[in-house]
PDB file of N, CA and C in Angstrom:
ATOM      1  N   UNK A   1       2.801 -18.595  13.963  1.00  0.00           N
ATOM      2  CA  UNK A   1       3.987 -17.853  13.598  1.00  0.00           C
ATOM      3  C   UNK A   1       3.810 -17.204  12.229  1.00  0.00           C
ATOM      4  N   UNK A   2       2.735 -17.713  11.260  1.00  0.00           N
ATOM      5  CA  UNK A   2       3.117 -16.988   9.977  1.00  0.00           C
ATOM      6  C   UNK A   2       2.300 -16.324   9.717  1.00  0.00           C
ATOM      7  N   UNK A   3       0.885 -16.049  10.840  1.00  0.00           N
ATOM      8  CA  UNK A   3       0.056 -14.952  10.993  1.00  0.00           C
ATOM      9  C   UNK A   3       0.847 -13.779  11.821  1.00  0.00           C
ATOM     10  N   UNK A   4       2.006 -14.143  12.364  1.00  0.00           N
ATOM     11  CA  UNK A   4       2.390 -12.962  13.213  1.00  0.00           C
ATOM     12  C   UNK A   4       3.938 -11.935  11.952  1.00  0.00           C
ATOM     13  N   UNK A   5       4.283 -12.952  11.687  1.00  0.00           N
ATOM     14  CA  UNK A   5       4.759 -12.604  10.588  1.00  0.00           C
ATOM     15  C   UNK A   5       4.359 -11.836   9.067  1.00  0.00           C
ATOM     16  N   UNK A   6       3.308 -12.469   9.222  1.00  0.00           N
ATOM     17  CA  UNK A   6       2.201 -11.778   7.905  1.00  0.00           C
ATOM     18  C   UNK A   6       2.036 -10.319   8.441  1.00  0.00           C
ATOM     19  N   UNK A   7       1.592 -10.497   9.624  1.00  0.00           N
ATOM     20  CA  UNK A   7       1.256  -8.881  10.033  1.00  0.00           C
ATOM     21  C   UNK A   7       2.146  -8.178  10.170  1.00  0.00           C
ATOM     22  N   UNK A   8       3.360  -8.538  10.375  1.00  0.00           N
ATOM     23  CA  UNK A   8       4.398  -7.658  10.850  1.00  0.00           C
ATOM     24  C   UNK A   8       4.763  -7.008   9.356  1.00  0.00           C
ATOM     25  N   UNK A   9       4.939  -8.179   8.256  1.00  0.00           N
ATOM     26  CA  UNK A   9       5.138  -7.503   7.127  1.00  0.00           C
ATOM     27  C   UNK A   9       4.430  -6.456   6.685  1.00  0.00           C
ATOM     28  N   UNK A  10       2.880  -7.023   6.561  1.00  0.00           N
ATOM     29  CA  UNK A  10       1.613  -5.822   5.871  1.00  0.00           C
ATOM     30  C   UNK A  10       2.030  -4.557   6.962  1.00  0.00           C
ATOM     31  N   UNK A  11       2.240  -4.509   8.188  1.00  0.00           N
ATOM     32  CA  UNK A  11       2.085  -3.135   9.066  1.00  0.00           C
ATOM     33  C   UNK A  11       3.862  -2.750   8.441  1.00  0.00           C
ATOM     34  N   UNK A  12       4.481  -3.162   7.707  1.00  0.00           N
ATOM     35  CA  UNK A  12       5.898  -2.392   7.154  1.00  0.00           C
ATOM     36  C   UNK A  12       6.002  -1.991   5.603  1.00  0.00           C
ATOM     37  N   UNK A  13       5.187  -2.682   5.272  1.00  0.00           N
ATOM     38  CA  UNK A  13       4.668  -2.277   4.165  1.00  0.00           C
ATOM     39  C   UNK A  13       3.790  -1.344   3.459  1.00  0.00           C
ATOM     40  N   UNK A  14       3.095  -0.639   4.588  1.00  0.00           N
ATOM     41  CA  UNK A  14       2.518   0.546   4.665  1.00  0.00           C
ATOM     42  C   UNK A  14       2.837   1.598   4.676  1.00  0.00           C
ATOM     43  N   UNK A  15       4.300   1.879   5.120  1.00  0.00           N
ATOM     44  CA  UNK A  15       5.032   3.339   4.789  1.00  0.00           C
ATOM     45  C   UNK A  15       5.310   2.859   3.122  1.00  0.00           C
ATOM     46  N   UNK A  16       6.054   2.137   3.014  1.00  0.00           N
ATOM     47  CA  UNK A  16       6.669   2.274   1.286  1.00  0.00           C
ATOM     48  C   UNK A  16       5.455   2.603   0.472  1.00  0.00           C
ATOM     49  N   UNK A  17       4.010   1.941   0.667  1.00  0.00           N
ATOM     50  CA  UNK A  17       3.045   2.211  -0.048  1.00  0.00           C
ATOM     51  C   UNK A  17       2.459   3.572   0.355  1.00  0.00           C
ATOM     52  N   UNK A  18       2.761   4.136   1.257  1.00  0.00           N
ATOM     53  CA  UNK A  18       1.846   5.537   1.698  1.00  0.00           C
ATOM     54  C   UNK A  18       2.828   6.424   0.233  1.00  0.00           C
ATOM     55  N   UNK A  19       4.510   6.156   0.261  1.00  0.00           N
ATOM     56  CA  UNK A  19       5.327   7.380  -0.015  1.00  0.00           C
ATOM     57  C   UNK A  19       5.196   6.954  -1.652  1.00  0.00           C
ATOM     58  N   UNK A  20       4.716   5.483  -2.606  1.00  0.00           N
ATOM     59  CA  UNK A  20       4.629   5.242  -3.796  1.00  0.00           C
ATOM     60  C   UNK A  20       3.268   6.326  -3.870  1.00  0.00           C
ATOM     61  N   UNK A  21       2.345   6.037  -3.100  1.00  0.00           N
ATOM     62  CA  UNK A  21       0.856   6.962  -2.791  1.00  0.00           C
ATOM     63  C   UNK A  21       1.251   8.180  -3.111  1.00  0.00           C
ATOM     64  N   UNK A  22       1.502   8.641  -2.243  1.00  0.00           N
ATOM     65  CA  UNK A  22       1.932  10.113  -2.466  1.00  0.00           C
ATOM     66  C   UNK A  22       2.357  10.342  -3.450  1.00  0.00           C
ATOM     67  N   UNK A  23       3.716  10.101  -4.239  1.00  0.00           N
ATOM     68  CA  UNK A  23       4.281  10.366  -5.889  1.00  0.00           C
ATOM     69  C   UNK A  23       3.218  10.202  -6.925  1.00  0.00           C
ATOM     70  N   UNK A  24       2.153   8.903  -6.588  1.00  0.00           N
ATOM     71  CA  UNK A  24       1.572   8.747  -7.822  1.00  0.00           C
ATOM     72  C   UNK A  24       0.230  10.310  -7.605  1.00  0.00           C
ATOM     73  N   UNK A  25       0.408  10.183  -6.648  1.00  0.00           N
ATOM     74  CA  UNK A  25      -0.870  11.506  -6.145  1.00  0.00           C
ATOM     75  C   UNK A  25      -0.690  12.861  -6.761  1.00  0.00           C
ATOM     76  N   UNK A  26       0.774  12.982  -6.622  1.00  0.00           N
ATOM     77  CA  UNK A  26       1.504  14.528  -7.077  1.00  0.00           C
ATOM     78  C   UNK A  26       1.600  14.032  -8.847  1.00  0.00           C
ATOM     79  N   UNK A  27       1.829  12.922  -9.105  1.00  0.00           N
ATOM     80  CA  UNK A  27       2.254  12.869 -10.757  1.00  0.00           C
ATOM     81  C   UNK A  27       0.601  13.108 -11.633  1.00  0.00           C
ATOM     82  N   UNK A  28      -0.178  12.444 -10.435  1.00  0.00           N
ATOM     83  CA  UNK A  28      -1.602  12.395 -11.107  1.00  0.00           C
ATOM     84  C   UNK A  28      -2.319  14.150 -11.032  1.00  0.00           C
ATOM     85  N   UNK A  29      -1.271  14.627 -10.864  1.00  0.00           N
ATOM     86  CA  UNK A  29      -2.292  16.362 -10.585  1.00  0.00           C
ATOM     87  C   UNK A  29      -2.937  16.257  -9.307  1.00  0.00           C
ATOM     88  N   UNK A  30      -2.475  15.566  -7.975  1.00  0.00           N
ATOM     89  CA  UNK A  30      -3.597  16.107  -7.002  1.00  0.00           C
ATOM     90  C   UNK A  30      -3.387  17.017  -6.156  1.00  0.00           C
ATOM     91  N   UNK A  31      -2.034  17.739  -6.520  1.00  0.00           N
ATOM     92  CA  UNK A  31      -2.066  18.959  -5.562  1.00  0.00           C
ATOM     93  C   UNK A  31      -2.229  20.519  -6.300  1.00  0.00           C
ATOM     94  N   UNK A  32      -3.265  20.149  -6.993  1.00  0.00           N
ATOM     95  CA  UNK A  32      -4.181  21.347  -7.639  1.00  0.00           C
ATOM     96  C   UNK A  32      -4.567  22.371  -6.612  1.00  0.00           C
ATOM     97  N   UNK A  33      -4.732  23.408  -7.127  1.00  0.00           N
ATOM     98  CA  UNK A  33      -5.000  24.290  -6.273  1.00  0.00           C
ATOM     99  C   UNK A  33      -6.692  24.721  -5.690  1.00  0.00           C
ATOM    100  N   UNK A  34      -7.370  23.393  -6.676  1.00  0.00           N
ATOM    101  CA  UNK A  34      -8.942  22.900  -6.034  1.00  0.00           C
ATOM    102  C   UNK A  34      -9.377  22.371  -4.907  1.00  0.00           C
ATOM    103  N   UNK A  35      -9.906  21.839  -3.446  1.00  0.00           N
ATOM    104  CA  UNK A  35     -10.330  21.295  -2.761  1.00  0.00           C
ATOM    105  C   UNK A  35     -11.624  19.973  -2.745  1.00  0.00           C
ATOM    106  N   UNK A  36     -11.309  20.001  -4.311  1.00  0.00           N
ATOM    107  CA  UNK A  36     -12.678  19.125  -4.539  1.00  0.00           C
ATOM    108  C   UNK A  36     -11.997  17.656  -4.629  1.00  0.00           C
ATOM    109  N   UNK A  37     -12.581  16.908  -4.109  1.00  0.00           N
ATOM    110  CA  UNK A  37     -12.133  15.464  -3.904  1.00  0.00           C
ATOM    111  C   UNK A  37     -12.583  14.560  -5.303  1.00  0.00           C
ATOM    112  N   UNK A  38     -12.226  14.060  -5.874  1.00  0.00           N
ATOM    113  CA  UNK A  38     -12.692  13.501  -6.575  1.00  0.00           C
ATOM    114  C   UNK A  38     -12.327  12.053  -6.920  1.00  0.00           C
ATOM    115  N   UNK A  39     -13.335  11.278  -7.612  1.00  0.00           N
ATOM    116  CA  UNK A  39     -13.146   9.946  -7.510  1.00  0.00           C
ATOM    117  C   UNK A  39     -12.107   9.335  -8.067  1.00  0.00           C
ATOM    118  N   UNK A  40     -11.222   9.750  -9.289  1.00  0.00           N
ATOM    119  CA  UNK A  40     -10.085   8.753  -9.268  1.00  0.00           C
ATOM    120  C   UNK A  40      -9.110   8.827  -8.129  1.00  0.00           C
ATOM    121  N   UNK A  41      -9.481   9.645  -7.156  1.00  0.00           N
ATOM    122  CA  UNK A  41      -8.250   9.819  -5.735  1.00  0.00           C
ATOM    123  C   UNK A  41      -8.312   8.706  -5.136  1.00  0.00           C
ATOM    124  N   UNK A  42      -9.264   7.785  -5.227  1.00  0.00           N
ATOM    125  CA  UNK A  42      -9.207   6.191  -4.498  1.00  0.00           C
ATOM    126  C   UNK A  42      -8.284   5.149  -5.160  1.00  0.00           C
ATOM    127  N   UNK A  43      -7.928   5.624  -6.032  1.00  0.00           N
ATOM    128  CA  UNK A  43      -6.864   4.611  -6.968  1.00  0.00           C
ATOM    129  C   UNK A  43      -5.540   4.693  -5.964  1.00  0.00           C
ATOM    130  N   UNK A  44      -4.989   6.462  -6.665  1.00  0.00           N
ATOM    131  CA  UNK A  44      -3.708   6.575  -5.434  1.00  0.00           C
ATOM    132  C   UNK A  44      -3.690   6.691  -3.851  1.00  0.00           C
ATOM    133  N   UNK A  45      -4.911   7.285  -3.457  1.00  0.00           N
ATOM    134  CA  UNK A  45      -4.783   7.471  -2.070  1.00  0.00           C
ATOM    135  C   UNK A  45      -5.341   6.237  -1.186  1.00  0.00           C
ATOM    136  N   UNK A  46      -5.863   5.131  -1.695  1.00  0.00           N
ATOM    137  CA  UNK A  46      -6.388   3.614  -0.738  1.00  0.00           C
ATOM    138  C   UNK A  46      -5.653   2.526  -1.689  1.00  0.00           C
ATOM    139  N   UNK A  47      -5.946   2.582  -2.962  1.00  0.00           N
ATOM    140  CA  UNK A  47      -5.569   1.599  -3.874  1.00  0.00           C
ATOM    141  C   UNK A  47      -4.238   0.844  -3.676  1.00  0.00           C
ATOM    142  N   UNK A  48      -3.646   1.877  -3.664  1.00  0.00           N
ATOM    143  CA  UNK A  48      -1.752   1.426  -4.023  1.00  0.00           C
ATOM    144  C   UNK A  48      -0.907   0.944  -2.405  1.00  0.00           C
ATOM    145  N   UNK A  49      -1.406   1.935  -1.528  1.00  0.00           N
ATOM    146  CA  UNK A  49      -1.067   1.165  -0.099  1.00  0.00           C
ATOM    147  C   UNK A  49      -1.527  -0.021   0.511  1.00  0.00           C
ATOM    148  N   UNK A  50      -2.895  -0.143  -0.440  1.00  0.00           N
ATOM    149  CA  UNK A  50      -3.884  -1.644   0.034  1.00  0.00           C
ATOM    150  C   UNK A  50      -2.963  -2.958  -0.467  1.00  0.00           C
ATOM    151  N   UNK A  51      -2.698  -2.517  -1.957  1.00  0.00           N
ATOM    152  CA  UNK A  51      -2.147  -3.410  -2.646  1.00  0.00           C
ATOM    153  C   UNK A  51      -0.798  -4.011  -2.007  1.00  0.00           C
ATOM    154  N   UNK A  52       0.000  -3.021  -1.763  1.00  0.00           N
ATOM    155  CA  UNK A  52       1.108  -3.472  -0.879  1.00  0.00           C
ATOM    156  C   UNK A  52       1.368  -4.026   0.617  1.00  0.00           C
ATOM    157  N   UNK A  53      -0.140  -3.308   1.021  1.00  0.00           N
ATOM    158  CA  UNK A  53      -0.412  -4.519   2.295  1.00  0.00           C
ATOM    159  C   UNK A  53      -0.653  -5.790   2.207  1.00  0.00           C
ATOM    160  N   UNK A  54      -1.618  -5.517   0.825  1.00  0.00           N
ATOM    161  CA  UNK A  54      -2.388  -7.553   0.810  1.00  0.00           C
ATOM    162  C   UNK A  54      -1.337  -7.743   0.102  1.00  0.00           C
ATOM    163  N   UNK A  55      -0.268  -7.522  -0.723  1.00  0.00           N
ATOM    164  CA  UNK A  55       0.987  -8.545  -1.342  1.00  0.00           C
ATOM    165  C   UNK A  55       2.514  -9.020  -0.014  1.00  0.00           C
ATOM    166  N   UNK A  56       2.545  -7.484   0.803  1.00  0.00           N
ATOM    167  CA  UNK A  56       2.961  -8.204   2.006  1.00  0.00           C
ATOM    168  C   UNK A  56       2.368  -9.150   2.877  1.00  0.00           C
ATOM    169  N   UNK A  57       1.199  -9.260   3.198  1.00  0.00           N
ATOM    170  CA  UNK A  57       0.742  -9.954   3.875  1.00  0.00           C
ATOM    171  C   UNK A  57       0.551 -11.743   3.223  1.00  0.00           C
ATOM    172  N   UNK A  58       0.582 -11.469   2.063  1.00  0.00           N
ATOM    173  CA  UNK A  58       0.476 -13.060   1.225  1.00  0.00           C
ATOM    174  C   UNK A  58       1.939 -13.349   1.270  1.00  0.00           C
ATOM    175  N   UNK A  59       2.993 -12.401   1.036  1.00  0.00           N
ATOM    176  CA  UNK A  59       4.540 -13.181   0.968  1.00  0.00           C
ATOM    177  C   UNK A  59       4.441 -12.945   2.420  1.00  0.00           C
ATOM    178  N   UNK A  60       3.876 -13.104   3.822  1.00  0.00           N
ATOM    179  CA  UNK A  60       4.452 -13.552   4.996  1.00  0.00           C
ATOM    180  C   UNK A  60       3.828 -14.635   5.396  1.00  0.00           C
ATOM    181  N   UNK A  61       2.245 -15.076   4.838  1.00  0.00           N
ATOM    182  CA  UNK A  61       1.415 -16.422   5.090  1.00  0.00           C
ATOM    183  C   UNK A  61       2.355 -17.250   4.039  1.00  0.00           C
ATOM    184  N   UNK A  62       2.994 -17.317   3.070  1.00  0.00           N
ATOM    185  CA  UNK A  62       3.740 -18.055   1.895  1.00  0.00           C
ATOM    186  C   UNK A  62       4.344 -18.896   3.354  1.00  0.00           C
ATOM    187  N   UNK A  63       4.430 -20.525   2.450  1.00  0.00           N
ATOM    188  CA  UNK A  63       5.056 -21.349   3.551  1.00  0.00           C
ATOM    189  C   UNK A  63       6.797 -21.111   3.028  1.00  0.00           C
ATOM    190  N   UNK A  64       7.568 -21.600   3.968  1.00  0.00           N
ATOM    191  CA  UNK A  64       8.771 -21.656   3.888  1.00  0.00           C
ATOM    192  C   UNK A  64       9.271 -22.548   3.146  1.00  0.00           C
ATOM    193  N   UNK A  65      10.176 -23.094   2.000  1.00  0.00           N
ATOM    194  CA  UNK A  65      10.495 -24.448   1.428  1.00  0.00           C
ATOM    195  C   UNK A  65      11.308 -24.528   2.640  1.00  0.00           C
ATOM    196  N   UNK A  66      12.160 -25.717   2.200  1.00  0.00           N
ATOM    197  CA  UNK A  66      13.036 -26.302   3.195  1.00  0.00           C
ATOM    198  C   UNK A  66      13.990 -25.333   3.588  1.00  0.00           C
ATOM    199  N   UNK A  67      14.190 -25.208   5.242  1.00  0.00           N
ATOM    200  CA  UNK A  67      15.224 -24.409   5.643  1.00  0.00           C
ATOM    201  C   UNK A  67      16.586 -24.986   5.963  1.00  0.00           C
TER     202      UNK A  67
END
């Protein structure tokens, strides 16, 4: 149950982190009018949605105290 739960969180937690992604993407200058990819784009564009998957996914393995 708290692997199915874990996942359910990390897979809902992936829109809020795509749309933090995106803002930090536009605040960081990446919709320049260049096509060149460049390496700090792994910070906002994998970094910040990863992060919010693996922190959802640890608060859904977290055991329950007493219910």
């Amino acid at each position: 149950m708290r692997l199915l739960r874990a996942s359910v969180f990390a897979l809902i937690a992936l829109f809020p982190g795509i749309v933090v992604a995106l803002g930090a993407y536009l605040l960081l200058g990446g919709a320049t009018e260049s096509n060149d990819w460049e390496t700090w784009m792994y910070g906002p564009c994998y970094g910040i949605p990863a992060a919010f998957v693996i922190a959802a996914f640890a608060l859904g393995l977290k055991e329950d105290g007493e219910v």
